[in-house]
C-alpha atoms as a PDB file:
ATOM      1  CA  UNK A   1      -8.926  29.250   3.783  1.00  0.00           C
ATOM      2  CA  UNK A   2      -7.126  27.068   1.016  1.00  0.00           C
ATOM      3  CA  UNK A   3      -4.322  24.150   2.896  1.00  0.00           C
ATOM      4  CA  UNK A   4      -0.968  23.482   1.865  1.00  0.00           C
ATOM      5  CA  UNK A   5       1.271  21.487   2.723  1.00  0.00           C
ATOM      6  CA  UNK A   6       5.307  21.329   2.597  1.00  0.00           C
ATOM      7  CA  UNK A   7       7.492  18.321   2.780  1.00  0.00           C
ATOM      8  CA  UNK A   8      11.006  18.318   3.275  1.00  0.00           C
ATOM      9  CA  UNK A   9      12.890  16.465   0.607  1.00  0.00           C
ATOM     10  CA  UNK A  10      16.200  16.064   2.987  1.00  0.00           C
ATOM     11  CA  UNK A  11      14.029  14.885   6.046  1.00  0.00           C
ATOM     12  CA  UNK A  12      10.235  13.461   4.750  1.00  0.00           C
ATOM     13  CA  UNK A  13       9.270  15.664   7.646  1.00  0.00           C
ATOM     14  CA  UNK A  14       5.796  17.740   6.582  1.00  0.00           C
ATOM     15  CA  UNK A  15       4.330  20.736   7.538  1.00  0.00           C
ATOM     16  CA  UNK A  16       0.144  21.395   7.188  1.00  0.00           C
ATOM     17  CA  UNK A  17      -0.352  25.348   6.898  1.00  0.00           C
ATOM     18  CA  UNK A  18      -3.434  27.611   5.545  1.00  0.00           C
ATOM     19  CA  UNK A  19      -3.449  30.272   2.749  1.00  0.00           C
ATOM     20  CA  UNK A  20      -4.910  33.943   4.337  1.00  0.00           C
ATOM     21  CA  UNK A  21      -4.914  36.471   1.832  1.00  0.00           C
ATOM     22  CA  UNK A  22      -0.630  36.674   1.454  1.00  0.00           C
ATOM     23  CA  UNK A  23       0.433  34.809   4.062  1.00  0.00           C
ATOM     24  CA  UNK A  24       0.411  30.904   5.076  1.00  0.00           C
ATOM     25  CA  UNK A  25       0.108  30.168   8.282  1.00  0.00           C
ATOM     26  CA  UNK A  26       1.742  27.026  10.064  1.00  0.00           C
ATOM     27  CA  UNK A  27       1.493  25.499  13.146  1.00  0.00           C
ATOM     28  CA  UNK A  28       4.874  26.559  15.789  1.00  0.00           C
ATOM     29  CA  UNK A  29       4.539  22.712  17.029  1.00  0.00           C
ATOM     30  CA  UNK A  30       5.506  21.499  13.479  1.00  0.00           C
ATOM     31  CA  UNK A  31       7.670  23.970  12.095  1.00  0.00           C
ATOM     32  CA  UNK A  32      10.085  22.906  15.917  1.00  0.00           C
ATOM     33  CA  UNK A  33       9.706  19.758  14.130  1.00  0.00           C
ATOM     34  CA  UNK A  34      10.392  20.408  11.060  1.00  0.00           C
ATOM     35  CA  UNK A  35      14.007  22.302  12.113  1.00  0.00           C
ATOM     36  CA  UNK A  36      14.572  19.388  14.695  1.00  0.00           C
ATOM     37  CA  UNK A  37      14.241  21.443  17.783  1.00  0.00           C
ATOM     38  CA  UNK A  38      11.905  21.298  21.050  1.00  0.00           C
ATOM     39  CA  UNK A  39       9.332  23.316  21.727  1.00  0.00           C
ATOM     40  CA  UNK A  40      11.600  25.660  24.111  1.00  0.00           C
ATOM     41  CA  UNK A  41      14.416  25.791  21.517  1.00  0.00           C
ATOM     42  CA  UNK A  42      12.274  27.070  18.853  1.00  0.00           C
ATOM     43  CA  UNK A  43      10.541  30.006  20.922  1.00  0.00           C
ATOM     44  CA  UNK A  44      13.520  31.207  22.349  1.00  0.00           C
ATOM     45  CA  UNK A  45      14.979  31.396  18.395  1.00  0.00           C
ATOM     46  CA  UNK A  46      11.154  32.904  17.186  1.00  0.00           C
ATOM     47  CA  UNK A  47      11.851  35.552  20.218  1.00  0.00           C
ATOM     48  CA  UNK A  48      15.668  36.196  18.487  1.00  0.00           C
ATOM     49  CA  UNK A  49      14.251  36.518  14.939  1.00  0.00           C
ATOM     50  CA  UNK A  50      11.606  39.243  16.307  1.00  0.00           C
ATOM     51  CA  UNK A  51      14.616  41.155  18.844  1.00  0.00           C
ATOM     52  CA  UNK A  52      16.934  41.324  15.647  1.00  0.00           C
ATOM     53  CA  UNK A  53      13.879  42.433  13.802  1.00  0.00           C
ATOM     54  CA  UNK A  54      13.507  39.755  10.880  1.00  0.00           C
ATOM     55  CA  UNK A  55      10.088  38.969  11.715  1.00  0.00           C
ATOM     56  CA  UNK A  56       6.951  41.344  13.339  1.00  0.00           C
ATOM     57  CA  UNK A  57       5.484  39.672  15.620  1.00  0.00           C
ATOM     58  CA  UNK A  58       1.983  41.381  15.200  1.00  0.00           C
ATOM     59  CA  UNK A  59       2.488  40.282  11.735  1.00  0.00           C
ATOM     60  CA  UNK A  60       4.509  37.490  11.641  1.00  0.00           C
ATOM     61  CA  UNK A  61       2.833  35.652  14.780  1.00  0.00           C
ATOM     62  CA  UNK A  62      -0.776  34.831  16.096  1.00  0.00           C
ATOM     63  CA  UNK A  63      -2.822  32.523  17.946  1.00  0.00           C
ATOM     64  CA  UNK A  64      -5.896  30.321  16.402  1.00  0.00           C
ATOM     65  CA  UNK A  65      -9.272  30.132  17.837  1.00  0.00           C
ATOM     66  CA  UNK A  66      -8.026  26.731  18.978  1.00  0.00           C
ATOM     67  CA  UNK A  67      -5.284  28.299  21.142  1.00  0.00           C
ATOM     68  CA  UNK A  68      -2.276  27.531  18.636  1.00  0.00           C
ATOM     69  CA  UNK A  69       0.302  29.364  17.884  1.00  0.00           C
ATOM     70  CA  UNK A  70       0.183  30.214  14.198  1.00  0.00           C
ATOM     71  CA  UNK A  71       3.749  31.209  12.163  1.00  0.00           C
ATOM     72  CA  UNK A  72       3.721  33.098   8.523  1.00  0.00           C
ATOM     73  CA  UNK A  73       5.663  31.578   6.133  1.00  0.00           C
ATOM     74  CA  UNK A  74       7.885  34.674   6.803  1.00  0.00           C
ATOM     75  CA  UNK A  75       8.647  33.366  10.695  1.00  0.00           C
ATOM     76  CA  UNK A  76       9.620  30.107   9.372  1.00  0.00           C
ATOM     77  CA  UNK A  77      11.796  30.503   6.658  1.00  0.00           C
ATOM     78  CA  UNK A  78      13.571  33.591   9.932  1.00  0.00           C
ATOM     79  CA  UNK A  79      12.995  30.993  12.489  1.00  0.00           C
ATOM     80  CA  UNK A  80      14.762  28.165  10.155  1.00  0.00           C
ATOM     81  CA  UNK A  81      17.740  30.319   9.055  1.00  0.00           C
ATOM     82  CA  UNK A  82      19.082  30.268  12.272  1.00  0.00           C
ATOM     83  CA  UNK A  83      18.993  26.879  12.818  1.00  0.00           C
ATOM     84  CA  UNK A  84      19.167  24.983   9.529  1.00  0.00           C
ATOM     85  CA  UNK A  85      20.389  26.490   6.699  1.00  0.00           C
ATOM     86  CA  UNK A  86      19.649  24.274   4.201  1.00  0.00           C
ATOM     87  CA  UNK A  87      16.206  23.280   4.918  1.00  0.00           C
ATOM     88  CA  UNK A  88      15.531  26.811   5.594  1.00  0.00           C
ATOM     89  CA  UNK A  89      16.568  27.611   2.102  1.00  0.00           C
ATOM     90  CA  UNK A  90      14.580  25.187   0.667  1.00  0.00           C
ATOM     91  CA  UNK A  91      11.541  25.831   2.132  1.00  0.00           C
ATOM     92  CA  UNK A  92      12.085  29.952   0.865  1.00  0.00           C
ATOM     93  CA  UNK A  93      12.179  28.479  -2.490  1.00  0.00           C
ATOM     94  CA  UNK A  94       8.854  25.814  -2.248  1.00  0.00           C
ATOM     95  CA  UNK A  95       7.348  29.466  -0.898  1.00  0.00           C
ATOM     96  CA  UNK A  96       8.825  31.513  -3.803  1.00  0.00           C
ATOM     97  CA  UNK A  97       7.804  28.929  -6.005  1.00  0.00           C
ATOM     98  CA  UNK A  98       4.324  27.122  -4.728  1.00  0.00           C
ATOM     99  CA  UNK A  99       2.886  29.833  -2.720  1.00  0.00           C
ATOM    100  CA  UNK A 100       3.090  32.821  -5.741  1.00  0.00           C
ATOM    101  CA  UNK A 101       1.257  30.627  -7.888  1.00  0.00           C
ATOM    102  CA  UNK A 102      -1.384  29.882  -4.802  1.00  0.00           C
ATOM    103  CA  UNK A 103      -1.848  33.362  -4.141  1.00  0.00           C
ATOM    104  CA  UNK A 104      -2.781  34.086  -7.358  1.00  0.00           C
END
């Protein structure tokens, strides 16, 4: 698996994630940080994105080998909508933009 890694341009904050097939994969720990929420916070808004049915979790959501939970770029950019707008948005584009030419 290829790494990438995103940095926020309105906060500096950065988030490490890994390219699988279509899909990166980031870390639930940083992408609470990156959206400026705790731990709690952020999985009760993950468990709102998958009620209202913007993300799958048995797509959208896994666990590592190292017992960490593991968000598509999908999650975030649902997770991050309802929480920060803006950052959420840019992050969709650094995805539309970075990641298509990745995946290539």
């Amino acid at each position: 698996m290829r790494s990438v890694k995103y940095v926020c341009a309105s906060s500096s904050r950065t988030i490490d994630g890994r390219l699988d097939e279509n899909t990166a994969w980031f870390e639930f720990r940083q992408v609470a940080h990156l959206f400026d929420m705790n731990l709690e916070q952020a999985a009760k808004v993950l468990r709102q994105a998958g009620a209202t049915g913007d993300i799958e979790a048995a797509e959208d959501v896994r666990s590592s080998d190292r017992c960490k939970c593991l968000l598509s770029h999908r999650a975030v950019v649902a997770v991050g909508y309802q929480v920060n707008y803006g950052r959420a948005t840019a992050f969709r584009h650094w995805c539309a933009s970075s990641l298509t030419v990745l995946f290539r």
